[in-house]
Protein backbone atom coordinates (compact mmCIF):
# COMPACT_ATOMS: atom_id res chain seq x y z
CA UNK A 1 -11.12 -11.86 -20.25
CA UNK A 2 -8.19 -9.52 -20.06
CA UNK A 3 -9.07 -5.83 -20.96
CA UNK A 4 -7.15 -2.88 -21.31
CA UNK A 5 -8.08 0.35 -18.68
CA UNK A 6 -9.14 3.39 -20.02
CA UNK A 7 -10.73 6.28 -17.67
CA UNK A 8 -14.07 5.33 -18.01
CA UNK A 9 -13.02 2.58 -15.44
CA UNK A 10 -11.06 4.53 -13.18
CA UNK A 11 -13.84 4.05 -10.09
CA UNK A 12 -13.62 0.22 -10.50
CA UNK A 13 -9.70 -0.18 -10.82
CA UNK A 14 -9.29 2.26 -8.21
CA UNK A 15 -11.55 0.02 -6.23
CA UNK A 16 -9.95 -3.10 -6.66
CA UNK A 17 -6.22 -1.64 -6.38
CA UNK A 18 -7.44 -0.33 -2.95
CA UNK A 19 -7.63 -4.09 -1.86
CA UNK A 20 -3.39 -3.99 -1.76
CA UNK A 21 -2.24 -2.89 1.46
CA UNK A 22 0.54 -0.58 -0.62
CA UNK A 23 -2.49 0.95 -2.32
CA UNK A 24 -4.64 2.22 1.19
CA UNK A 25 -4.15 5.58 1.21
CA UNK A 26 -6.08 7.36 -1.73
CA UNK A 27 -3.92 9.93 -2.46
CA UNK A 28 -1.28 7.27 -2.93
CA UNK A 29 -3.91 5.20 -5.05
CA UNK A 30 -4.87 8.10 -7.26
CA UNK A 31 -1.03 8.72 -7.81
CA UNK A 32 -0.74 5.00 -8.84
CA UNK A 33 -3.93 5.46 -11.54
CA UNK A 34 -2.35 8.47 -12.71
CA UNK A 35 0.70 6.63 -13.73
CA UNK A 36 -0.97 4.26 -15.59
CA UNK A 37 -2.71 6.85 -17.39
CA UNK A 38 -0.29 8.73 -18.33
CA UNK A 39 3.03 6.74 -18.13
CA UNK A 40 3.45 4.88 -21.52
CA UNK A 41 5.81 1.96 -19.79
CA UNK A 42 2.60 1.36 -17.03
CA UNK A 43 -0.04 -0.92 -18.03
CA UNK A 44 -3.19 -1.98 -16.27
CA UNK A 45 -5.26 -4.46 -17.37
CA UNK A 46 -8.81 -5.61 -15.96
CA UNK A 47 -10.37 -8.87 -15.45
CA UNK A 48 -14.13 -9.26 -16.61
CA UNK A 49 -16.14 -12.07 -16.49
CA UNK A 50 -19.77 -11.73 -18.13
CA UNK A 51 -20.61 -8.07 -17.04
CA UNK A 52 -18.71 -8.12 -13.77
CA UNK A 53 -14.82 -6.40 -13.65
CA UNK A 54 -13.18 -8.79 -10.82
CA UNK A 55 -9.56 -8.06 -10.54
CA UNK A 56 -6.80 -5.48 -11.99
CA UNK A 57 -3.19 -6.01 -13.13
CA UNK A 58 -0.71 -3.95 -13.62
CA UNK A 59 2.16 -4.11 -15.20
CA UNK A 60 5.56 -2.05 -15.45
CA UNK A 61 7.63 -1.89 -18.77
CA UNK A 62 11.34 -1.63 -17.43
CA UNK A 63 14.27 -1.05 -20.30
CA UNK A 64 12.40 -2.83 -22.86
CA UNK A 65 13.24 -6.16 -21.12
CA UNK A 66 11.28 -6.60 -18.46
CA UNK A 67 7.45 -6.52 -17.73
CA UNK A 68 7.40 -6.62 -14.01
CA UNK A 69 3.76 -7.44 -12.55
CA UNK A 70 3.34 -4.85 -9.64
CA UNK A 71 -0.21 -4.83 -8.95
CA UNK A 72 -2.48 -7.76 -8.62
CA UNK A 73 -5.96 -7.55 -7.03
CA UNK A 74 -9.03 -9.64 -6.82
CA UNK A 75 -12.41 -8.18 -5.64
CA UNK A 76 -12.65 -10.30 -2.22
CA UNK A 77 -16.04 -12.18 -3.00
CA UNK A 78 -14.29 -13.89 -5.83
CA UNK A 79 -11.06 -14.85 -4.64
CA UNK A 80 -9.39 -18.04 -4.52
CA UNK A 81 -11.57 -19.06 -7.99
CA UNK A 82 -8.24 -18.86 -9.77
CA UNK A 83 -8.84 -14.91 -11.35
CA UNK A 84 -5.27 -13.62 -10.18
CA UNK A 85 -3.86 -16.54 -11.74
CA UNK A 86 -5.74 -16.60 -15.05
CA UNK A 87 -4.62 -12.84 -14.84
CA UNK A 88 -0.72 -13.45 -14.46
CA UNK A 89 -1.04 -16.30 -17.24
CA UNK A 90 -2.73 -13.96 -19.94
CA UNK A 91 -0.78 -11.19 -19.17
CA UNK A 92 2.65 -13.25 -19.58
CA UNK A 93 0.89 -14.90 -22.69
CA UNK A 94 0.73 -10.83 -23.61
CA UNK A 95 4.25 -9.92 -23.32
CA UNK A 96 6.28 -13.20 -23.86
CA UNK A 97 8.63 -12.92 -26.74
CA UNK A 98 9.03 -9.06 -26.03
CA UNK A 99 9.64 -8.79 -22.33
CA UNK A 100 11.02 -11.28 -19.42
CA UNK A 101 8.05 -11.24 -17.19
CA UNK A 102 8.50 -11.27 -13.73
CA UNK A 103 6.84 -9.75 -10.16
CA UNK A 104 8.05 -6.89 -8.36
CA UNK A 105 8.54 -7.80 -4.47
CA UNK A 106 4.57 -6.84 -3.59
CA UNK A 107 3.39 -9.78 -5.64
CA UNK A 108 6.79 -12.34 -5.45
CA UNK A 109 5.05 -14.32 -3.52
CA UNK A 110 2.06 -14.72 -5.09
CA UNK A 111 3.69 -15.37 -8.72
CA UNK A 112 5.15 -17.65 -7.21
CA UNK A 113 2.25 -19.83 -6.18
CA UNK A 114 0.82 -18.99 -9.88
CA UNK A 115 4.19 -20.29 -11.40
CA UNK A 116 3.99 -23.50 -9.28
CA UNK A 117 0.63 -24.00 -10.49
CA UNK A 118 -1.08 -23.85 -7.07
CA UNK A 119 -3.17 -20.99 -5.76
């Protein structure tokens, strides 16, 4: 299930955004949890699954057209079960009909495969 971030999960997102090899250095991941706290046009969204937050997405509101997916992390121990992929179909389920969503070049490749229906 797709759920909203709000501080109270900062140590988890910043956990799983530390998985993207953009996101290593933690000044440069506390920057990027900043934004989405305070940035009205940056979303991030968690994935939980009974009790257990598994992956993060976030997206980035550009000229009220586009909802560009920039972040997309799965907690290692449950990749390749299909979370980043339920992720990028709930959050385009989200947004379609108000934004064109699309990937920035950090996750192309990946929305790709989730667009071609393989993972």
């Amino acid at each position: 299930m797709l759920i909203r971030y709000k501080k109270s999960l900062e140590k988890i997102a910043m956990g799983l955004l530390s998985f993207m090899p953009e996101e290593k250095d933690v000044k440069k991941l506390q920057q990027t949890i900043k934004e989405y706290e305070t940035n009205p046009d940056w979303n991030l969204f968690l994935w939980k699954e009974e009790d257990d937050v598994l992956g993060a997405i976030g997206i980035k509101l550009e000229e009220d057209i586009n909802a560009v997916i920039q972040h997309v992390s799965v907690n290692p121990s449950h990749r390749n079960q299909g979370i980043g992929k339920k992720m990028v179909n709930e959050v385009t389920k989200l947004y379609e009909g108000k934004y064109a969503v699309c990937a920035a070049d950090e996750v192309q490749q990946f929305y790709t495969k989730c667009d071609e229906g393989t993972e």
